[in-house]
PDB file of N, CA and C in Angstrom:
ATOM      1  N   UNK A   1       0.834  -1.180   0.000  1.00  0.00           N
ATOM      2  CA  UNK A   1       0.000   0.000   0.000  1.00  0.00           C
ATOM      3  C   UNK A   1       0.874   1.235   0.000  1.00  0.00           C
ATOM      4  N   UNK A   2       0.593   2.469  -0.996  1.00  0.00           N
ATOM      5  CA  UNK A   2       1.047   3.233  -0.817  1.00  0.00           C
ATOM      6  C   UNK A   2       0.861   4.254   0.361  1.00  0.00           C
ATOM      7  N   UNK A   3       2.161   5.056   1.285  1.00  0.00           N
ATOM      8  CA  UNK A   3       1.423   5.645   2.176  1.00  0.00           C
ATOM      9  C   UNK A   3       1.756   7.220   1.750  1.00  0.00           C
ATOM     10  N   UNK A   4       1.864   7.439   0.858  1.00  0.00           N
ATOM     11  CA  UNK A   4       1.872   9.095   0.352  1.00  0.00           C
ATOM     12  C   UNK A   4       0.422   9.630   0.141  1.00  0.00           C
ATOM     13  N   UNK A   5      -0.796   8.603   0.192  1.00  0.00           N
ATOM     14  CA  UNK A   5      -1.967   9.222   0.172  1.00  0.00           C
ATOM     15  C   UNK A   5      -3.125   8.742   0.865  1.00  0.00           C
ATOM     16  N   UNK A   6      -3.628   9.795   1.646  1.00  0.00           N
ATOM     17  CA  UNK A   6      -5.102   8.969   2.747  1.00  0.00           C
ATOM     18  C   UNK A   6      -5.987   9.925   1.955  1.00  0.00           C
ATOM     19  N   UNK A   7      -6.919   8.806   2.168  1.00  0.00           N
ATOM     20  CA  UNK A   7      -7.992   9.030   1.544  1.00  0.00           C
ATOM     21  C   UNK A   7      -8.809   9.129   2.925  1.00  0.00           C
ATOM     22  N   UNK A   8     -10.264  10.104   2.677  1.00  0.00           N
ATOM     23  CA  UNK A   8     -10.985  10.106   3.447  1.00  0.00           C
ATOM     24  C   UNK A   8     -12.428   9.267   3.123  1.00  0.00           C
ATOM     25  N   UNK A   9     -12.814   8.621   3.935  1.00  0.00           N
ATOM     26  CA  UNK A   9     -14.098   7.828   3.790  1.00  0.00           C
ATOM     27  C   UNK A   9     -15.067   7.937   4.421  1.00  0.00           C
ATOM     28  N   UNK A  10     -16.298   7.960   4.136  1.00  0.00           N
ATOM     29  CA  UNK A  10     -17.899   7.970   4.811  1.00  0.00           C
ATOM     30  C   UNK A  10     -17.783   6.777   5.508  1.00  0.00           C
ATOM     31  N   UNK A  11     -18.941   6.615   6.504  1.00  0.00           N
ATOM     32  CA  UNK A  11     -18.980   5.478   7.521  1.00  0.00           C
ATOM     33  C   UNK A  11     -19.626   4.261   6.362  1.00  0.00           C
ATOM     34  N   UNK A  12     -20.951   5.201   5.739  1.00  0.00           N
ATOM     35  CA  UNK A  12     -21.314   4.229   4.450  1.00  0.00           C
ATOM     36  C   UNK A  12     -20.100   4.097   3.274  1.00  0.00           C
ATOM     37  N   UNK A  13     -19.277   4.616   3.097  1.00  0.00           N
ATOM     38  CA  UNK A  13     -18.291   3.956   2.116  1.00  0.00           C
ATOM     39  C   UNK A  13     -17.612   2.634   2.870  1.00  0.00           C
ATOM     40  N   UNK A  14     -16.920   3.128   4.200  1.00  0.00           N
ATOM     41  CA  UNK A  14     -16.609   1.718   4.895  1.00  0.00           C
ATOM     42  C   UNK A  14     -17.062   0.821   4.660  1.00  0.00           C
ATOM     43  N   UNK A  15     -18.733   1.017   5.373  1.00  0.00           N
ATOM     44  CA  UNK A  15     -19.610  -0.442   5.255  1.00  0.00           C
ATOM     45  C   UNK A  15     -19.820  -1.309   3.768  1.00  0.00           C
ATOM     46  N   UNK A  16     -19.596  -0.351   2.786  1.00  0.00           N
ATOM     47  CA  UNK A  16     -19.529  -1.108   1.612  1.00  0.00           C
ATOM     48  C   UNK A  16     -18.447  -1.469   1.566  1.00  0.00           C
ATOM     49  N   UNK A  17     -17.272  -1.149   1.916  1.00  0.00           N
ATOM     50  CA  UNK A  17     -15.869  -1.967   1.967  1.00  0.00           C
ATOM     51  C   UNK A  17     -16.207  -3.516   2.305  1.00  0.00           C
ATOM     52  N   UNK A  18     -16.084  -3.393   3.667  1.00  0.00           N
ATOM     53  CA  UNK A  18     -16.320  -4.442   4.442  1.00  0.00           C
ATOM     54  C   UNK A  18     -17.617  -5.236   4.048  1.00  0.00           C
ATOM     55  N   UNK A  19     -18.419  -5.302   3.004  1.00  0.00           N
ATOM     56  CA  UNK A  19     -18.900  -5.891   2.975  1.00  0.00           C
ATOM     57  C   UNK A  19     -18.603  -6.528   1.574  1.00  0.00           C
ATOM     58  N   UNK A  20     -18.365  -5.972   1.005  1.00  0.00           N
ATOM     59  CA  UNK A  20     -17.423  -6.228  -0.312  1.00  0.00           C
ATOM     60  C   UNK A  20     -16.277  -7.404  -0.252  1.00  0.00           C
ATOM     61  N   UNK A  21     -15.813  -6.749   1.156  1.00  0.00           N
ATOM     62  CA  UNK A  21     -14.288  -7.795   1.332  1.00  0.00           C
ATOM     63  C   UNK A  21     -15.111  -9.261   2.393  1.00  0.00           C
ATOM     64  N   UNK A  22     -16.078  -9.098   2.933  1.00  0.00           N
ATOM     65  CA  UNK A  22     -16.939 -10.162   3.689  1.00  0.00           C
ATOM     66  C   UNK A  22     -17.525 -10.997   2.402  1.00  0.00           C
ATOM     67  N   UNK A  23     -17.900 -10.694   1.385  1.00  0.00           N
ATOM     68  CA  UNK A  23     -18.432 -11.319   0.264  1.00  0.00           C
ATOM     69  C   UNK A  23     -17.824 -12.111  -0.543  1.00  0.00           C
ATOM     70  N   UNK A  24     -16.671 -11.500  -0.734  1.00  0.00           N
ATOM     71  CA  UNK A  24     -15.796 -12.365  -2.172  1.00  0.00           C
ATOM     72  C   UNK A  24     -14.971 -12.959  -1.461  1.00  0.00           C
ATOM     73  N   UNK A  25     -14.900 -13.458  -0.386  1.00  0.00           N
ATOM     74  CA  UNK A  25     -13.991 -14.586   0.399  1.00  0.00           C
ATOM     75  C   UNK A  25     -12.365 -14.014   0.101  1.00  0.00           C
ATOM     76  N   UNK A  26     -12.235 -13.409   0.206  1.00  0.00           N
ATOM     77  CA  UNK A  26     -10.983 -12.781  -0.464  1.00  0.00           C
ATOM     78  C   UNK A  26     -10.917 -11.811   1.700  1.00  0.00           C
ATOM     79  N   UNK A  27      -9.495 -12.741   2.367  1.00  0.00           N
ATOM     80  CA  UNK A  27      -8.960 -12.196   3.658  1.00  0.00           C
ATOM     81  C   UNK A  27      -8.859 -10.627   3.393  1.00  0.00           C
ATOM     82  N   UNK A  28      -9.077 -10.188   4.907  1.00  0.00           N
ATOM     83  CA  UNK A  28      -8.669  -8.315   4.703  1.00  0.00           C
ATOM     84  C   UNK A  28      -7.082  -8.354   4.314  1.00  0.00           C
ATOM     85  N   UNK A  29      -6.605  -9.090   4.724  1.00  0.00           N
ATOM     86  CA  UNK A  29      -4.894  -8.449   4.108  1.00  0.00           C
ATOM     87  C   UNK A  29      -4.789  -8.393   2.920  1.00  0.00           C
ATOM     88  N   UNK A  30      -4.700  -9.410   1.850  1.00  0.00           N
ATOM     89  CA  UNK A  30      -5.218  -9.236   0.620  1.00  0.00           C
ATOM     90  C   UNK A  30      -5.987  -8.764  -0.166  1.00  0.00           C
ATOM     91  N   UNK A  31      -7.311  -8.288   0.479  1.00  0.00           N
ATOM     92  CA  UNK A  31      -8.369  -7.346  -0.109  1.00  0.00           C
ATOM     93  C   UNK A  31      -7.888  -5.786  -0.190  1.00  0.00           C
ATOM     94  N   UNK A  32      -7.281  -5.444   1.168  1.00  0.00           N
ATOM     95  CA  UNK A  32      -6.532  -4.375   1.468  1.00  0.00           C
ATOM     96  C   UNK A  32      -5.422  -3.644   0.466  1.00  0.00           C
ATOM     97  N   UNK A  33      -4.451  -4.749   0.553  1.00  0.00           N
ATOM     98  CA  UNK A  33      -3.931  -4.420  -0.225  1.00  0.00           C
ATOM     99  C   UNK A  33      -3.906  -4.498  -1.537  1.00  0.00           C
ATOM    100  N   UNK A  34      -4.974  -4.924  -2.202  1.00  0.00           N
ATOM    101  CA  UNK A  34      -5.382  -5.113  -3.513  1.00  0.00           C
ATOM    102  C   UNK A  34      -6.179  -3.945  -3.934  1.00  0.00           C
ATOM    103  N   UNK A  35      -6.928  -3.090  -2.822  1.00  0.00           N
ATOM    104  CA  UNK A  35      -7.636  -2.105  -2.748  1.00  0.00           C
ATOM    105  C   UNK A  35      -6.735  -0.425  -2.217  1.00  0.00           C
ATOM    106  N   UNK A  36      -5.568  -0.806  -1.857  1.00  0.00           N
ATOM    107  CA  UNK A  36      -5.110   0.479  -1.113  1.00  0.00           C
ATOM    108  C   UNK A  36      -5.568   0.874  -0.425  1.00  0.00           C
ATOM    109  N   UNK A  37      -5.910  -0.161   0.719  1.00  0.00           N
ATOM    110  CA  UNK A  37      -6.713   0.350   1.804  1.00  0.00           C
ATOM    111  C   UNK A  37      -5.877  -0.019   2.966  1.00  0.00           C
ATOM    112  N   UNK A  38      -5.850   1.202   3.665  1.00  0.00           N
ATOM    113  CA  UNK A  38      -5.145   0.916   4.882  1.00  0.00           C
ATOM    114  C   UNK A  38      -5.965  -0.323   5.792  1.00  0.00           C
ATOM    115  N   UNK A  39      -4.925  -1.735   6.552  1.00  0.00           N
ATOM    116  CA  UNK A  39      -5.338  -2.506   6.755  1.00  0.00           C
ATOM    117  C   UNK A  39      -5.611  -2.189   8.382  1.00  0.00           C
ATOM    118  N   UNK A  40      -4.987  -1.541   8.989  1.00  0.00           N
ATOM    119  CA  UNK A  40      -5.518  -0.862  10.437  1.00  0.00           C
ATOM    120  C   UNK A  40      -6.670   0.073  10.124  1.00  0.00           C
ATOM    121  N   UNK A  41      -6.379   0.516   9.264  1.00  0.00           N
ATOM    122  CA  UNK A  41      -7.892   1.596   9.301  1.00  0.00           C
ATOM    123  C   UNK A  41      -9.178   0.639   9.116  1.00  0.00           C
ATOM    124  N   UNK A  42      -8.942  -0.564   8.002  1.00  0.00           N
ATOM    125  CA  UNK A  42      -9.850  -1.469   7.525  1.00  0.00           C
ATOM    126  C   UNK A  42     -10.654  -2.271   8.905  1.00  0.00           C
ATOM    127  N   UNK A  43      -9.911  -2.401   9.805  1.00  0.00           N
ATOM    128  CA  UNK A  43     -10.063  -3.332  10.877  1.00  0.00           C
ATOM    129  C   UNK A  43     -10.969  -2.394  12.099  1.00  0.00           C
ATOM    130  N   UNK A  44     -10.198  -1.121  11.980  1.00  0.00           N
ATOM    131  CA  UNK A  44     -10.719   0.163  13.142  1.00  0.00           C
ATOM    132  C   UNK A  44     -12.370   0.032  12.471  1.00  0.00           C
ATOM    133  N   UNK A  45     -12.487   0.645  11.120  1.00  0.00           N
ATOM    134  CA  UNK A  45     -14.027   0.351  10.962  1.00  0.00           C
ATOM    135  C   UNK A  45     -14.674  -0.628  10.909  1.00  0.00           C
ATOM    136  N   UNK A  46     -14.288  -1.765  10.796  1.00  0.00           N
ATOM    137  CA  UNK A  46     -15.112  -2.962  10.695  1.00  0.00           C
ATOM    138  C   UNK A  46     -15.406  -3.020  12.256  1.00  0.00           C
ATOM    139  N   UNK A  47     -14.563  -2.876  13.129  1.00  0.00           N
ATOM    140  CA  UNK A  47     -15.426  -3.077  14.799  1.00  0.00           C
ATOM    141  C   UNK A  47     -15.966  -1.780  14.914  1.00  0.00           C
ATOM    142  N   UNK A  48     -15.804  -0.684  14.592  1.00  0.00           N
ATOM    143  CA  UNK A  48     -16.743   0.768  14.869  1.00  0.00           C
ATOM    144  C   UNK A  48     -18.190   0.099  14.375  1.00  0.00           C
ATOM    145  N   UNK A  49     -18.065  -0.178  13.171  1.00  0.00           N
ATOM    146  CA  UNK A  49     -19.649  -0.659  12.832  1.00  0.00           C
ATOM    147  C   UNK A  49     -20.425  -2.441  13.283  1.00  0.00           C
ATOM    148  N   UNK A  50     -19.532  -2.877  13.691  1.00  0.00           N
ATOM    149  CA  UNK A  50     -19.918  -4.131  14.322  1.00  0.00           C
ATOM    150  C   UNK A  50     -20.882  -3.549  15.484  1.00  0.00           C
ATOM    151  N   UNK A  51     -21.963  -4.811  15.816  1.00  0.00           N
ATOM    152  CA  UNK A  51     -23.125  -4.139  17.250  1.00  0.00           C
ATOM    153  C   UNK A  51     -21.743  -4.335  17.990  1.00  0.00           C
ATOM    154  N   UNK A  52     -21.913  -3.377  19.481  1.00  0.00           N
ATOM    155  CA  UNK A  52     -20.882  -2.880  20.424  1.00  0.00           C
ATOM    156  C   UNK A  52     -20.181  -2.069  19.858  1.00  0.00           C
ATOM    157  N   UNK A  53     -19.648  -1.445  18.726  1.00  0.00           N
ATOM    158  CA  UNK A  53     -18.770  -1.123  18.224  1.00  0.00           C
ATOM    159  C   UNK A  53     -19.301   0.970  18.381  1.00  0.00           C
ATOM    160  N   UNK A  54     -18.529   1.764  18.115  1.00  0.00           N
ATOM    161  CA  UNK A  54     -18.627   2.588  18.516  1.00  0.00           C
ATOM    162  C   UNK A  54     -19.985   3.508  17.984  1.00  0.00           C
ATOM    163  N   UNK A  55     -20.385   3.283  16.992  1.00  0.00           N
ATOM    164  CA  UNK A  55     -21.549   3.592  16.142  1.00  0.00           C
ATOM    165  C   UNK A  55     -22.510   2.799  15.975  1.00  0.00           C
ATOM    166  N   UNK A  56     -22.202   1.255  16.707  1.00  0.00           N
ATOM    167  CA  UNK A  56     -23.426   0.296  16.163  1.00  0.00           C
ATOM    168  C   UNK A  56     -24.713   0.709  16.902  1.00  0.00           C
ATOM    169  N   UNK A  57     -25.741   0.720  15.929  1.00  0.00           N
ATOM    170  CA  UNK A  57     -27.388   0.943  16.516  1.00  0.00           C
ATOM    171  C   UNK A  57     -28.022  -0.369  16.776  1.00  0.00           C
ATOM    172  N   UNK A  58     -27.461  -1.845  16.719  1.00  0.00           N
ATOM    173  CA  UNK A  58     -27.995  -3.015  17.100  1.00  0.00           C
ATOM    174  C   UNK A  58     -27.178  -4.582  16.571  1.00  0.00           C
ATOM    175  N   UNK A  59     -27.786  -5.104  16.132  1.00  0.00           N
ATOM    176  CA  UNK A  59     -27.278  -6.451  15.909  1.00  0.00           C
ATOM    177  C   UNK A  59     -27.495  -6.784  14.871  1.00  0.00           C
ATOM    178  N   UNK A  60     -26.840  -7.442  14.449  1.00  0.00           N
ATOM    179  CA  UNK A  60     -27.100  -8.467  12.631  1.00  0.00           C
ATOM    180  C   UNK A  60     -26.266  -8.886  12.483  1.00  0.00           C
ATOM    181  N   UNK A  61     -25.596  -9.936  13.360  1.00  0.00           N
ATOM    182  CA  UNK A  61     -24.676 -10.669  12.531  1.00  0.00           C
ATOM    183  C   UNK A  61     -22.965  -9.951  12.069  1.00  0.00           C
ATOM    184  N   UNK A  62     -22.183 -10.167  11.179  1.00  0.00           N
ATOM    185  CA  UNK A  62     -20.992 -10.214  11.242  1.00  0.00           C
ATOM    186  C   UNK A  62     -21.130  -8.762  10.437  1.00  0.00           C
ATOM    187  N   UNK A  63     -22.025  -8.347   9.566  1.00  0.00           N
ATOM    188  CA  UNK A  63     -22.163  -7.058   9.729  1.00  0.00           C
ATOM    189  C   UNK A  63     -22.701  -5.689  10.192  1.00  0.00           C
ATOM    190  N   UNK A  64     -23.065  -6.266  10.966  1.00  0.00           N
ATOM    191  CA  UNK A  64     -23.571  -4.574  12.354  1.00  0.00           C
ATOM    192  C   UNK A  64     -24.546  -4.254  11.318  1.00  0.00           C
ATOM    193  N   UNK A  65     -25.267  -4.524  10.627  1.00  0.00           N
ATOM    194  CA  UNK A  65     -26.350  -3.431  10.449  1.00  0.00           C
ATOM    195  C   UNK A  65     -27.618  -4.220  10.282  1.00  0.00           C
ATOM    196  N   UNK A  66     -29.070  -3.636  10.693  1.00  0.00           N
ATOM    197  CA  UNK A  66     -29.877  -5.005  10.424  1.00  0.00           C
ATOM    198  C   UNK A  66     -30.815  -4.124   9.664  1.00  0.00           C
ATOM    199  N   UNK A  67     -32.412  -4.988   9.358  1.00  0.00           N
ATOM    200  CA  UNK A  67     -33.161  -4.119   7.831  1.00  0.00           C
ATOM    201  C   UNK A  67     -33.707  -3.393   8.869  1.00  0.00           C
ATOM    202  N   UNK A  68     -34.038  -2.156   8.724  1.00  0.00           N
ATOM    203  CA  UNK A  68     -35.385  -1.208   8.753  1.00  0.00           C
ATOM    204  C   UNK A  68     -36.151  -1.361   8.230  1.00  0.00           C
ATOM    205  N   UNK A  69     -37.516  -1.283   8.542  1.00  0.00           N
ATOM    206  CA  UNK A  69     -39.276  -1.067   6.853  1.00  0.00           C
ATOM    207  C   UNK A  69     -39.911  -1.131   8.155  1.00  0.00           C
ATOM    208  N   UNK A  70     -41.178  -0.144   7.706  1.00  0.00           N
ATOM    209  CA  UNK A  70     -42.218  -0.153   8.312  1.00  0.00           C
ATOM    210  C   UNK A  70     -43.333  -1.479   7.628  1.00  0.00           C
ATOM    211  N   UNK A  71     -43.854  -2.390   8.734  1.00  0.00           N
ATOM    212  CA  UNK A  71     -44.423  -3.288   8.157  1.00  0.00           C
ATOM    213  C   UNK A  71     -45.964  -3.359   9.070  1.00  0.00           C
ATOM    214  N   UNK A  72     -46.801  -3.787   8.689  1.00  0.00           N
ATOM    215  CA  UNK A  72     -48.107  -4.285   9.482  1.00  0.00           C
ATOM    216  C   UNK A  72     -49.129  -3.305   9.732  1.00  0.00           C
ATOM    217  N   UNK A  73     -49.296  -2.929  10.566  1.00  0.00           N
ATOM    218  CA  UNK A  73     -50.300  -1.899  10.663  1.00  0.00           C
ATOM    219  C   UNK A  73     -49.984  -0.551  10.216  1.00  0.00           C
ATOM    220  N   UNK A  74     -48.866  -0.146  10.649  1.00  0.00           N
ATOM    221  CA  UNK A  74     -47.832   1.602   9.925  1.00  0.00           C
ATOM    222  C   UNK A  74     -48.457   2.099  10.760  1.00  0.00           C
ATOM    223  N   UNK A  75     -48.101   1.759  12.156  1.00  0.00           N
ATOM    224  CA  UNK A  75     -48.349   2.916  13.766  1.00  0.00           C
ATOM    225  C   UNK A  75     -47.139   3.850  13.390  1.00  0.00           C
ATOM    226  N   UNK A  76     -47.761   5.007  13.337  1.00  0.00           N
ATOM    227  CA  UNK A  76     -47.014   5.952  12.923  1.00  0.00           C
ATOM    228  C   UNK A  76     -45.506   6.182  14.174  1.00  0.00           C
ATOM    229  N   UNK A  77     -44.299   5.795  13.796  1.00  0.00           N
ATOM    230  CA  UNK A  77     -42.921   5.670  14.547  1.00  0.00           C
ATOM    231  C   UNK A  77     -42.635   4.567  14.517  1.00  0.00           C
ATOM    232  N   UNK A  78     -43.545   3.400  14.481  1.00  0.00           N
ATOM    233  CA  UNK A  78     -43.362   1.754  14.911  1.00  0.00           C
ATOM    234  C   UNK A  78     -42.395   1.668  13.266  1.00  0.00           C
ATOM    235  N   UNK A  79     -41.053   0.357  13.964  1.00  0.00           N
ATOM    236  CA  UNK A  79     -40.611   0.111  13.065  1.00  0.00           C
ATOM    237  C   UNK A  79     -40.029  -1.476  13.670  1.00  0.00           C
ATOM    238  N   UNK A  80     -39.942  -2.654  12.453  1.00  0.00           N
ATOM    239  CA  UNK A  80     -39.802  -3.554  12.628  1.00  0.00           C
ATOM    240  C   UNK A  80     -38.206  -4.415  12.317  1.00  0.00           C
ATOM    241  N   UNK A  81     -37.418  -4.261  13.445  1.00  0.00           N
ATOM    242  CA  UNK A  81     -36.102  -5.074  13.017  1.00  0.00           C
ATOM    243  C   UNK A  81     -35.942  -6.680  13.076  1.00  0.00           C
ATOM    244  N   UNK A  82     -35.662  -6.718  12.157  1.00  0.00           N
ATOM    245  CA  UNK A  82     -34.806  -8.197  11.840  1.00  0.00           C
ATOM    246  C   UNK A  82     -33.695  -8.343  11.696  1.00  0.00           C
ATOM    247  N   UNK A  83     -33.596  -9.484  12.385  1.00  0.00           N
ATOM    248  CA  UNK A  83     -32.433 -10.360  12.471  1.00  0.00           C
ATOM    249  C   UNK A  83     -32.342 -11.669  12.396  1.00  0.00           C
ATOM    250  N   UNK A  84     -31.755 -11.902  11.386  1.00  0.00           N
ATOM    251  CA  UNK A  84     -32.115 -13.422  11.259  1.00  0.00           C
ATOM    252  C   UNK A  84     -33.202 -13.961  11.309  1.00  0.00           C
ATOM    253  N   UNK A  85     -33.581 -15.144  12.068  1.00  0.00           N
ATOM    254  CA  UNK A  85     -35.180 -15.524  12.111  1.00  0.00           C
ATOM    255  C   UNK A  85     -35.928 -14.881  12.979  1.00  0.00           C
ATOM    256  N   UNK A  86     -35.261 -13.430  13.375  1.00  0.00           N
ATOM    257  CA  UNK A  86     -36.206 -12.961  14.462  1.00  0.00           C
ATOM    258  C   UNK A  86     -36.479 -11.514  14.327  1.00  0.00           C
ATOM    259  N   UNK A  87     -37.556 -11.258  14.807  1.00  0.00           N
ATOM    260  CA  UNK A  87     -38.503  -9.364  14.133  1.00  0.00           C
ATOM    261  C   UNK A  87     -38.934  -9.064  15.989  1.00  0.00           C
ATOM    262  N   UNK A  88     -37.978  -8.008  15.813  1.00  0.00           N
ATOM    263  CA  UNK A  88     -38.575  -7.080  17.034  1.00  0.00           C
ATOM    264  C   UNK A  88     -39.298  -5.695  16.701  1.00  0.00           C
ATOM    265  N   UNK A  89     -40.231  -6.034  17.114  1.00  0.00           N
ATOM    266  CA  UNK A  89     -41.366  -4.300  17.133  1.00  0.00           C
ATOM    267  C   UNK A  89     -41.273  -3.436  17.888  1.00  0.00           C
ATOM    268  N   UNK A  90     -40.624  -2.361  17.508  1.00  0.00           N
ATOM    269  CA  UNK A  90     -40.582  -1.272  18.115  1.00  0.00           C
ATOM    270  C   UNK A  90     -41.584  -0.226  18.019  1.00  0.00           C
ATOM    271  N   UNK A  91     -41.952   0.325  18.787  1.00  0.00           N
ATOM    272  CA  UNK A  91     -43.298   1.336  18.850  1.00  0.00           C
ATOM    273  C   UNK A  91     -42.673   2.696  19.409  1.00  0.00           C
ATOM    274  N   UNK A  92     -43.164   3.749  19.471  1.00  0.00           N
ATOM    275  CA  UNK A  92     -42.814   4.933  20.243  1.00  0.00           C
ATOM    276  C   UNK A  92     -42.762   4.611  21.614  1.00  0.00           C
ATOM    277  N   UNK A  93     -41.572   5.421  22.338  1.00  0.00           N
ATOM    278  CA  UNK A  93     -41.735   4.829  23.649  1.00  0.00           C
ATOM    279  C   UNK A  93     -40.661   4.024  24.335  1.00  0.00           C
ATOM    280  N   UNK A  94     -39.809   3.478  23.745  1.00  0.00           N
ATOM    281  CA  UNK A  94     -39.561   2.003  23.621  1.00  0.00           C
ATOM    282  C   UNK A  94     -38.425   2.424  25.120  1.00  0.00           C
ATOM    283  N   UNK A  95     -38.271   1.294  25.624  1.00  0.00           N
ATOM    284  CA  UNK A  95     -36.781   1.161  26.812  1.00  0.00           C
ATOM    285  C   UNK A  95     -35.591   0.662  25.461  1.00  0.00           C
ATOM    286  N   UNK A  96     -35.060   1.869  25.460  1.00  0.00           N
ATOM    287  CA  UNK A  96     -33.801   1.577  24.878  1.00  0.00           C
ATOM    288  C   UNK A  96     -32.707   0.723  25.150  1.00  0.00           C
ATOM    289  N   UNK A  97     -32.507   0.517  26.201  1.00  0.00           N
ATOM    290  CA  UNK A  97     -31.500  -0.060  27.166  1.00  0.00           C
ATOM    291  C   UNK A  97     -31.870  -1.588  27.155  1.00  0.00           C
ATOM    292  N   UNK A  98     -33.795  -1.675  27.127  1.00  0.00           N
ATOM    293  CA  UNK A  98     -34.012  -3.077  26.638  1.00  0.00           C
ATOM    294  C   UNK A  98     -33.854  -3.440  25.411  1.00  0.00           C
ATOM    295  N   UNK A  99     -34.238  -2.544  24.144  1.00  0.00           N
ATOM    296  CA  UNK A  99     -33.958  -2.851  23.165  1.00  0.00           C
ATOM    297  C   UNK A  99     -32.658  -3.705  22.672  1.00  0.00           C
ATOM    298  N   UNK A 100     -31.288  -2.738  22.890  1.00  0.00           N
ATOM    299  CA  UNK A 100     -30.428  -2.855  23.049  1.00  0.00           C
ATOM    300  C   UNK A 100     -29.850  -4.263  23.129  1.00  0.00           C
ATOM    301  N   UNK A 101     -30.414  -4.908  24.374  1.00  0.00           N
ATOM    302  CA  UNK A 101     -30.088  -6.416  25.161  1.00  0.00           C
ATOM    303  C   UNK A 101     -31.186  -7.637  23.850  1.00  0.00           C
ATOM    304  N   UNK A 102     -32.026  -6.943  23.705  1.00  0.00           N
ATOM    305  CA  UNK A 102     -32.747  -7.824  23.216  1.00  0.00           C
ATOM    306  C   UNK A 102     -31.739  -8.475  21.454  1.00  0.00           C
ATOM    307  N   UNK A 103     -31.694  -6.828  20.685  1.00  0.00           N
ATOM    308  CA  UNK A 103     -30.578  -7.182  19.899  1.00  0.00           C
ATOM    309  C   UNK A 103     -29.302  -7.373  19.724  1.00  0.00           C
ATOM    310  N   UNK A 104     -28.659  -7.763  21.296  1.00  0.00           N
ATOM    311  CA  UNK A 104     -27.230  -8.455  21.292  1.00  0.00           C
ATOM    312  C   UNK A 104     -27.409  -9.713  21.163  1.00  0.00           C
ATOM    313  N   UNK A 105     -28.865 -10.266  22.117  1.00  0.00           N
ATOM    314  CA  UNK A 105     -29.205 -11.469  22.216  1.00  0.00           C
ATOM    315  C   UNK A 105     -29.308 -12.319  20.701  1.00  0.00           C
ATOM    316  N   UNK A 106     -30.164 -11.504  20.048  1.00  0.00           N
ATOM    317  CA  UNK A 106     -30.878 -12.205  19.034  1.00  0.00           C
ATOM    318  C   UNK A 106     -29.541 -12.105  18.165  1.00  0.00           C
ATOM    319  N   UNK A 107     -28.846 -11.188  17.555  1.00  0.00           N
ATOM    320  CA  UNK A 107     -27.841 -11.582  17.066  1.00  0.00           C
ATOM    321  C   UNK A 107     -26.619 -11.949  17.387  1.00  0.00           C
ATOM    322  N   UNK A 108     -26.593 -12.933  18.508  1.00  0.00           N
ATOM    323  CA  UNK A 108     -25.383 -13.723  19.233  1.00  0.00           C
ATOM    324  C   UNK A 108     -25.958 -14.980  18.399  1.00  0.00           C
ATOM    325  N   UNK A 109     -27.301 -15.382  18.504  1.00  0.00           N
ATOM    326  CA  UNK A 109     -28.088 -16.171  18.404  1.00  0.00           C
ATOM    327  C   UNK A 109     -27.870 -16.716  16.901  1.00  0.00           C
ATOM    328  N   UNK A 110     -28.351 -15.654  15.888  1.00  0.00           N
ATOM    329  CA  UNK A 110     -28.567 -15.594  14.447  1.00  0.00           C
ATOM    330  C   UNK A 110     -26.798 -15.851  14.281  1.00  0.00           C
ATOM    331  N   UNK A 111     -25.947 -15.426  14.894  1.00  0.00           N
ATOM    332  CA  UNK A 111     -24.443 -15.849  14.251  1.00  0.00           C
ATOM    333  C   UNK A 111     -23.780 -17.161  14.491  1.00  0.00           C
ATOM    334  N   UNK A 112     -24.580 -17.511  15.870  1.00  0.00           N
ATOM    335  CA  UNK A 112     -24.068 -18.740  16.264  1.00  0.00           C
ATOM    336  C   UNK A 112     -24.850 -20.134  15.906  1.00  0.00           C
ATOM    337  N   UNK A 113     -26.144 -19.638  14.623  1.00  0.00           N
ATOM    338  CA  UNK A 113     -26.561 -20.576  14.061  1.00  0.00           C
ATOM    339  C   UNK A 113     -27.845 -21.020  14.526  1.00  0.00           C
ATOM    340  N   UNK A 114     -28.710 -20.421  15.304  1.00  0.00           N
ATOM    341  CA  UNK A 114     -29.791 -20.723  15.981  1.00  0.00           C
ATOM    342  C   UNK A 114     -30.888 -20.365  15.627  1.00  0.00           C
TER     343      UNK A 114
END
């Protein structure tokens, strides 16, 4: 990798990195450097956006992000996450802090095959 030039990146350019390099079976060292991508920087965002990670909003699996859509009735704020085989309903209101636990759970769950 050359280091005479950094590039600056969006959190959504990352996540398309990393999901790019999660897809084509192709290791980060080799993707990295096939891409000119710094391989510490590559690694810093992949756990920033992992759930726990400094920006993650929940769980999904090996890539931190899970679907949004309003589905079912359309209670105006209610929104329905998935993960894997599992849909949590959120309504206005919600205990965040439960939320939270509920989607570490479910995607410990969905990664470890359950």
């Amino acid at each position: 990798m050359s280091k005479a030039r950094r590039v600056r990146r969006s959190a959504a350019e990352w996540q398309r990195i990393i999901t790019e390099q999660e897809s084509n079976g192709q290791g980060p060292q080799a993707f990295c450097e096939e891409h000119d991508i710094g391989l510490a920087s590559f690694y810093a965002w992949r756990q920033r956006l992992r759930p726990g990670g400094e920006s993650a909003g929940g769980a999904g699996g090996d890539g931190g992000f899970v679907e949004l859509r309003c589905v079912g009735d359309n209670t105006p704020g209610c929104i329905v996450i998935r993960c894997g085989a599992f849909a949590v309903e959120v309504r206005p209101g919600f205990d965040a802090a439960a939320l939270r636990s509920v989607l570490q759970v479910a995607g410990s769950l969905t990664t470890s095959g359950v």
